[in-house]
N, C-alpha and C. Protein backbone atom coordinates (compact mmCIF):
# COMPACT_ATOMS: atom_id res chain seq x y z
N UNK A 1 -11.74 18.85 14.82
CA UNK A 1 -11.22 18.03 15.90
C UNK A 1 -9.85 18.55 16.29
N UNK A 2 -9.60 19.38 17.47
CA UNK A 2 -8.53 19.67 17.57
C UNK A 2 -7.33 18.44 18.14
N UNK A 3 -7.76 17.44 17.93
CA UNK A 3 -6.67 16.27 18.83
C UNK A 3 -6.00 16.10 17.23
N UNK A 4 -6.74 15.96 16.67
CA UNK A 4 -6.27 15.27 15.39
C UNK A 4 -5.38 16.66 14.73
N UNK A 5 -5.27 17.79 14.54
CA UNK A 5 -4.89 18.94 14.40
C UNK A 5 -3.61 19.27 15.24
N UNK A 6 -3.62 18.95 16.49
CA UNK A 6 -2.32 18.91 17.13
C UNK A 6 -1.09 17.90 16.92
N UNK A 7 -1.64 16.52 17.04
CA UNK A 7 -1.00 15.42 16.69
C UNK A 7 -0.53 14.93 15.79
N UNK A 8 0.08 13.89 15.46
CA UNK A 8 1.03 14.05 13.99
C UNK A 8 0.71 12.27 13.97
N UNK A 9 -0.95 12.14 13.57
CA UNK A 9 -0.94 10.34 13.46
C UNK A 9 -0.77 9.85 12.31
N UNK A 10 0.10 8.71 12.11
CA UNK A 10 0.54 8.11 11.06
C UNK A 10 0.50 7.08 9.98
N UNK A 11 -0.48 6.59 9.27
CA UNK A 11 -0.62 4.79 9.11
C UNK A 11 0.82 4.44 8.53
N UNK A 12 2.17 3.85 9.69
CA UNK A 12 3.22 3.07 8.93
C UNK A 12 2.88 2.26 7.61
N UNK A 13 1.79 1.98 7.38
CA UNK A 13 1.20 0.74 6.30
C UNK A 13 2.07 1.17 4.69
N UNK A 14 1.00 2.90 4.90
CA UNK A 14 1.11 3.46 3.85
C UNK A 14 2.67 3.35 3.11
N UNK A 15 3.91 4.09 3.52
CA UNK A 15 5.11 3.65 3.32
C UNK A 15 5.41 2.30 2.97
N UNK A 16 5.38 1.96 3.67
CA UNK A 16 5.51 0.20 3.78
C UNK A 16 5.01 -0.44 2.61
N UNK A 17 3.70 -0.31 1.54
CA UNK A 17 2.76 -0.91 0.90
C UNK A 17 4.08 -0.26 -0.53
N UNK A 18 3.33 0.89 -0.58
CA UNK A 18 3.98 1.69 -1.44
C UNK A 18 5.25 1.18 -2.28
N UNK A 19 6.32 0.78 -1.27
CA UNK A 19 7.99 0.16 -1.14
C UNK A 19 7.24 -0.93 -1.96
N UNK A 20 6.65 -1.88 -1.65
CA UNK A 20 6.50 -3.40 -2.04
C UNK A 20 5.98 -2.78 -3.35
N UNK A 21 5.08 -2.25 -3.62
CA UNK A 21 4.28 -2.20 -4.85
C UNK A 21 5.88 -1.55 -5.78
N UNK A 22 6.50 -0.81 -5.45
CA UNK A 22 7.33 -0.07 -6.39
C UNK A 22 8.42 -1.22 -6.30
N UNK A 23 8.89 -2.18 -5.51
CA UNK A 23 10.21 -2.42 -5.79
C UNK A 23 9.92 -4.20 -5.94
N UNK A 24 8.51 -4.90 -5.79
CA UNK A 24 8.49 -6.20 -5.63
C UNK A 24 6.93 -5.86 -7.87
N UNK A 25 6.21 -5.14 -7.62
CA UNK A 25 5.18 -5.47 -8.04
C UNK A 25 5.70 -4.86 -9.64
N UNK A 26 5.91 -3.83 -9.22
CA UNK A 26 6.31 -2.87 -11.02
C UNK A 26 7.50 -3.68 -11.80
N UNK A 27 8.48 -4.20 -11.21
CA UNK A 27 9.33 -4.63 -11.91
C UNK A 27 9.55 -5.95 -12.47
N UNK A 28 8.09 -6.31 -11.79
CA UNK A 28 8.25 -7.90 -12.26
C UNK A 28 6.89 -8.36 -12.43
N UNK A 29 5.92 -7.48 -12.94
CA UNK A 29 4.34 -7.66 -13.24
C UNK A 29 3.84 -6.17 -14.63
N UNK A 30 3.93 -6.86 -15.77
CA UNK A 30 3.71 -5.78 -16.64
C UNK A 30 2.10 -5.04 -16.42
N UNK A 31 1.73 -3.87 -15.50
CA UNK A 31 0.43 -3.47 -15.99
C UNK A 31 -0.21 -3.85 -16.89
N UNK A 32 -1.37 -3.75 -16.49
CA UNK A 32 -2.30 -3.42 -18.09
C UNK A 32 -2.26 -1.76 -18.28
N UNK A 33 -2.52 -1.02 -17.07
CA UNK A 33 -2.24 0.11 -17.07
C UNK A 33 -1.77 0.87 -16.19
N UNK A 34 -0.95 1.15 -16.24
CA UNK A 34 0.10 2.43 -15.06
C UNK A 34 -0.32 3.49 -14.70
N UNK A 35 -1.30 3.83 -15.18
CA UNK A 35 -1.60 4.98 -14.71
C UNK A 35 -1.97 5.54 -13.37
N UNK A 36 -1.46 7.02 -12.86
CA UNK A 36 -1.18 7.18 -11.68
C UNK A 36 -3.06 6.54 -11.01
N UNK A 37 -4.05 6.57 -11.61
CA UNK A 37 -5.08 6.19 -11.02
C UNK A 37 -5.38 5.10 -10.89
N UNK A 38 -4.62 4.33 -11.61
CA UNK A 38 -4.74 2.83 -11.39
C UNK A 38 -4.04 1.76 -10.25
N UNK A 39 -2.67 2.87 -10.37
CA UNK A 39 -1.99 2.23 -9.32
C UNK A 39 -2.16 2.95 -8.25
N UNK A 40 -2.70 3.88 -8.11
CA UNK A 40 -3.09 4.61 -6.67
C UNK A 40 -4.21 3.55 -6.17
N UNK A 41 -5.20 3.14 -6.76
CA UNK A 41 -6.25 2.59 -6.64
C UNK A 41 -6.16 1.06 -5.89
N UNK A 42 -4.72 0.45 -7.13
CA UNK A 42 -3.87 -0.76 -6.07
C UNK A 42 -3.44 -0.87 -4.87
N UNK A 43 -2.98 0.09 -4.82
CA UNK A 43 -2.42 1.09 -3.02
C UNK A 43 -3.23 1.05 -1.79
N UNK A 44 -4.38 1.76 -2.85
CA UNK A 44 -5.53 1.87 -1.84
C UNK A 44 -6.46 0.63 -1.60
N UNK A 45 -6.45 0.17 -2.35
CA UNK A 45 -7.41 -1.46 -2.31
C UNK A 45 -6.61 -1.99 -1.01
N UNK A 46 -5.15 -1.95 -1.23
CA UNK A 46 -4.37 -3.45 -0.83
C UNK A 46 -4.12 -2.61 1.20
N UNK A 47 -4.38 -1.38 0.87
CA UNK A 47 -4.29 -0.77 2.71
C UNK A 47 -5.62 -0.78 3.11
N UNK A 48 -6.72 -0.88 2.47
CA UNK A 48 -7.89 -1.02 2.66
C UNK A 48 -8.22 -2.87 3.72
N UNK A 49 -7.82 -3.73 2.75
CA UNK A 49 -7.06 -5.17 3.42
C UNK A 49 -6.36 -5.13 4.19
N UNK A 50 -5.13 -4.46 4.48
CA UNK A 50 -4.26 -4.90 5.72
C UNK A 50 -4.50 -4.25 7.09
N UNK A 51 -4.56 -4.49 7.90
CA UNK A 51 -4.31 -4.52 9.42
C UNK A 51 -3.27 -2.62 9.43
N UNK A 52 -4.20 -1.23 9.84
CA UNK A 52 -3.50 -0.14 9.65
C UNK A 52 -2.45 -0.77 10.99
N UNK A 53 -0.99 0.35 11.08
CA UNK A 53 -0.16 0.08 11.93
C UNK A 53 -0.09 1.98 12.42
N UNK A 54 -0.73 2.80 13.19
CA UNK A 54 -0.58 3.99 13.86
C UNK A 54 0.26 3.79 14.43
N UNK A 55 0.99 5.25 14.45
CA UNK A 55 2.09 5.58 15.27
C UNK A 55 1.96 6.96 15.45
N UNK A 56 2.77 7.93 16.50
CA UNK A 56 2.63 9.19 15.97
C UNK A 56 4.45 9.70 16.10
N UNK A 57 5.40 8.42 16.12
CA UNK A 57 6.77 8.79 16.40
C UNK A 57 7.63 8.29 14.96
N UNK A 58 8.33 9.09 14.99
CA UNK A 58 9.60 8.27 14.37
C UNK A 58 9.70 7.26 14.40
N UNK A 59 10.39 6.82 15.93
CA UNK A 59 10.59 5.44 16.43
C UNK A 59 9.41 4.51 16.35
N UNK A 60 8.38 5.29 16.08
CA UNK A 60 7.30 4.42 15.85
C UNK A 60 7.11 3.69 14.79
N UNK A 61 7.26 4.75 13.55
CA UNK A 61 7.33 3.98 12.60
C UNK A 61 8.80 3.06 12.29
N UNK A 62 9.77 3.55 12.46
CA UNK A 62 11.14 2.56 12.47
C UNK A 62 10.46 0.77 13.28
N UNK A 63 9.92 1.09 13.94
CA UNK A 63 9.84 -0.06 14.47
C UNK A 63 8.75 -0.85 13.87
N UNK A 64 7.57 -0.31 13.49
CA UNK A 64 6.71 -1.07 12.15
C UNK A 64 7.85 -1.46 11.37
N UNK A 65 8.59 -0.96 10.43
CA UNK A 65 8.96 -1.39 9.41
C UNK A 65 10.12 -2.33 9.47
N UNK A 66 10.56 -2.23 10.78
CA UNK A 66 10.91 -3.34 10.89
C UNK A 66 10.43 -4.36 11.11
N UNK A 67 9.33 -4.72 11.96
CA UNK A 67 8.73 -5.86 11.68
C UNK A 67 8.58 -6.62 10.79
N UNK A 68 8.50 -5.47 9.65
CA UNK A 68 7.59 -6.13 7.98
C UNK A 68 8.99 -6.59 7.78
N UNK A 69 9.92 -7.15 8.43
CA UNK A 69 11.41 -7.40 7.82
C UNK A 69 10.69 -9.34 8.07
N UNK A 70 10.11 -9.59 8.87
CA UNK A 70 9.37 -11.05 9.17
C UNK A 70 9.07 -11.63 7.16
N UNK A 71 9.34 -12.47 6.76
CA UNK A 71 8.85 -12.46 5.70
C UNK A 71 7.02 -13.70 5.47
N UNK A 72 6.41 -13.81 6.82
CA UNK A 72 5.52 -14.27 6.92
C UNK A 72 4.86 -12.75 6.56
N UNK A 73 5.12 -11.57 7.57
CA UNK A 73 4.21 -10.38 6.89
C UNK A 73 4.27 -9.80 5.51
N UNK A 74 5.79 -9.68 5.35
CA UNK A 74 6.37 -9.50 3.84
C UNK A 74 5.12 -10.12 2.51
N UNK A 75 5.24 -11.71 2.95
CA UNK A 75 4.27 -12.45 1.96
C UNK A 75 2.43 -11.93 1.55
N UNK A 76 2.37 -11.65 3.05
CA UNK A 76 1.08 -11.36 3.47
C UNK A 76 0.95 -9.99 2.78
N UNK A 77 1.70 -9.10 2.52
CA UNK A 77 1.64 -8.35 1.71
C UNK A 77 1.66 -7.87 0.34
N UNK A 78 2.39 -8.79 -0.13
CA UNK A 78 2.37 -9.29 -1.61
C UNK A 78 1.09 -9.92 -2.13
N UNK A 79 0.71 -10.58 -1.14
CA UNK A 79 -0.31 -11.33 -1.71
C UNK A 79 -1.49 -10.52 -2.15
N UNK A 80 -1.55 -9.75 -0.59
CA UNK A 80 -3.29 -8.30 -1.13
C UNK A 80 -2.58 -7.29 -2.21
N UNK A 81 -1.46 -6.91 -2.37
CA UNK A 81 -1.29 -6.15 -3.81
C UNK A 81 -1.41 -7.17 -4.97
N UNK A 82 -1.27 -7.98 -4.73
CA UNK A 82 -1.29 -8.94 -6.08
C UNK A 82 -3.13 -9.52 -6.21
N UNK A 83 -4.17 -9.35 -5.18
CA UNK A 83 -5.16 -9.61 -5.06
C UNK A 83 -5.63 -8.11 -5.72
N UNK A 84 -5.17 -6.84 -4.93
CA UNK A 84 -5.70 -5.56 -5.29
C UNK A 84 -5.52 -5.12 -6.88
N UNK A 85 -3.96 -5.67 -7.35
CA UNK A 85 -3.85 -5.57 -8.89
C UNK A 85 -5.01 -5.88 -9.53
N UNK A 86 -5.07 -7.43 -9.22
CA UNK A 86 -6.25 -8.35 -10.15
C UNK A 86 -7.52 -7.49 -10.08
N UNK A 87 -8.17 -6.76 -9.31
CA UNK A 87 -9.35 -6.50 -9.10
C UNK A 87 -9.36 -5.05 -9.59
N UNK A 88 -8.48 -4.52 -9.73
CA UNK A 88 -8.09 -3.05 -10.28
C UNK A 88 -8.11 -3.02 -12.09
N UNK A 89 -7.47 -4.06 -12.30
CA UNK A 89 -6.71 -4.34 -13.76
C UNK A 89 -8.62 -4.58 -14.64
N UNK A 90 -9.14 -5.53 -13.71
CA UNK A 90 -10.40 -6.40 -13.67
C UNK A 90 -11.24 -4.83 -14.15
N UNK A 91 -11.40 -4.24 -13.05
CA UNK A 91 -12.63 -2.96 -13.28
C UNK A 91 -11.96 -1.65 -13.17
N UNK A 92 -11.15 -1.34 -14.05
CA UNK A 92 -10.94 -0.02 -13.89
C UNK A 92 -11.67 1.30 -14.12
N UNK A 93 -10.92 2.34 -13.10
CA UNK A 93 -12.22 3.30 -12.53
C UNK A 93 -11.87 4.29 -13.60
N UNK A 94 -11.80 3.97 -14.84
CA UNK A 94 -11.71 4.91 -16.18
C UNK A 94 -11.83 4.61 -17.35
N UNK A 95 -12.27 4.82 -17.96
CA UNK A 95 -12.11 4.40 -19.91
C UNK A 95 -10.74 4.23 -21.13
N UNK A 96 -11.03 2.88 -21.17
CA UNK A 96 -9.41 2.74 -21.62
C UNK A 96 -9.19 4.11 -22.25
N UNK A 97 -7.85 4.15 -22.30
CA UNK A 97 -7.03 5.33 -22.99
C UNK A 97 -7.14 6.96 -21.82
N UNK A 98 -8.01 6.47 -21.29
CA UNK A 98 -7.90 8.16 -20.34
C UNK A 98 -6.68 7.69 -19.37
């Protein structure tokens, strides 16, 4: 697809999710397990749930992330990582200890 090859499209989400999980979820929710596949998996569950936000600018994304400054979205976001934890922690996609 050359559109997609030229263009520079973005999901703001991704950033955005990431921030919450590292600075709201890790420091105040002990894993069961940390591991980079587990919490990638949280990441991905909880952007899988939210509403993507495309952009293909800078200003594009500056202006998503500001939005998420609303703490009605803020919440709304906490809540699917804290839904995506539970369901991650619940069935993890590995054998304890790997």
């Amino acid at each position: 697809m050359e559109f997609a090859k030229a263009s520079s499209i973005f999901n703001a989400m991704e950033p955005i999710v990431v921030s919450f999980f590292e600075e709201h979820i890790l420091p105040n929710y002990p894993l069961k397990c940390n591991c980079e596949k587990c919490t990638t998996d949280i990441i991905v569950l909880t952007l899988n749930h939210l509403k993507p936000k495309y952009t293909s600018t800078q200003a594009g994304q500056a202006y998503i992330k500001a939005l998420y400054m609303n703490t009605q979205l803020q919440s709304d976001i906490l809540q699917e990582l804290t839904r995506s934890l539970q369901v991650v922690e619940s069935n993890p996609q590995h054998r304890p200890g790997e």
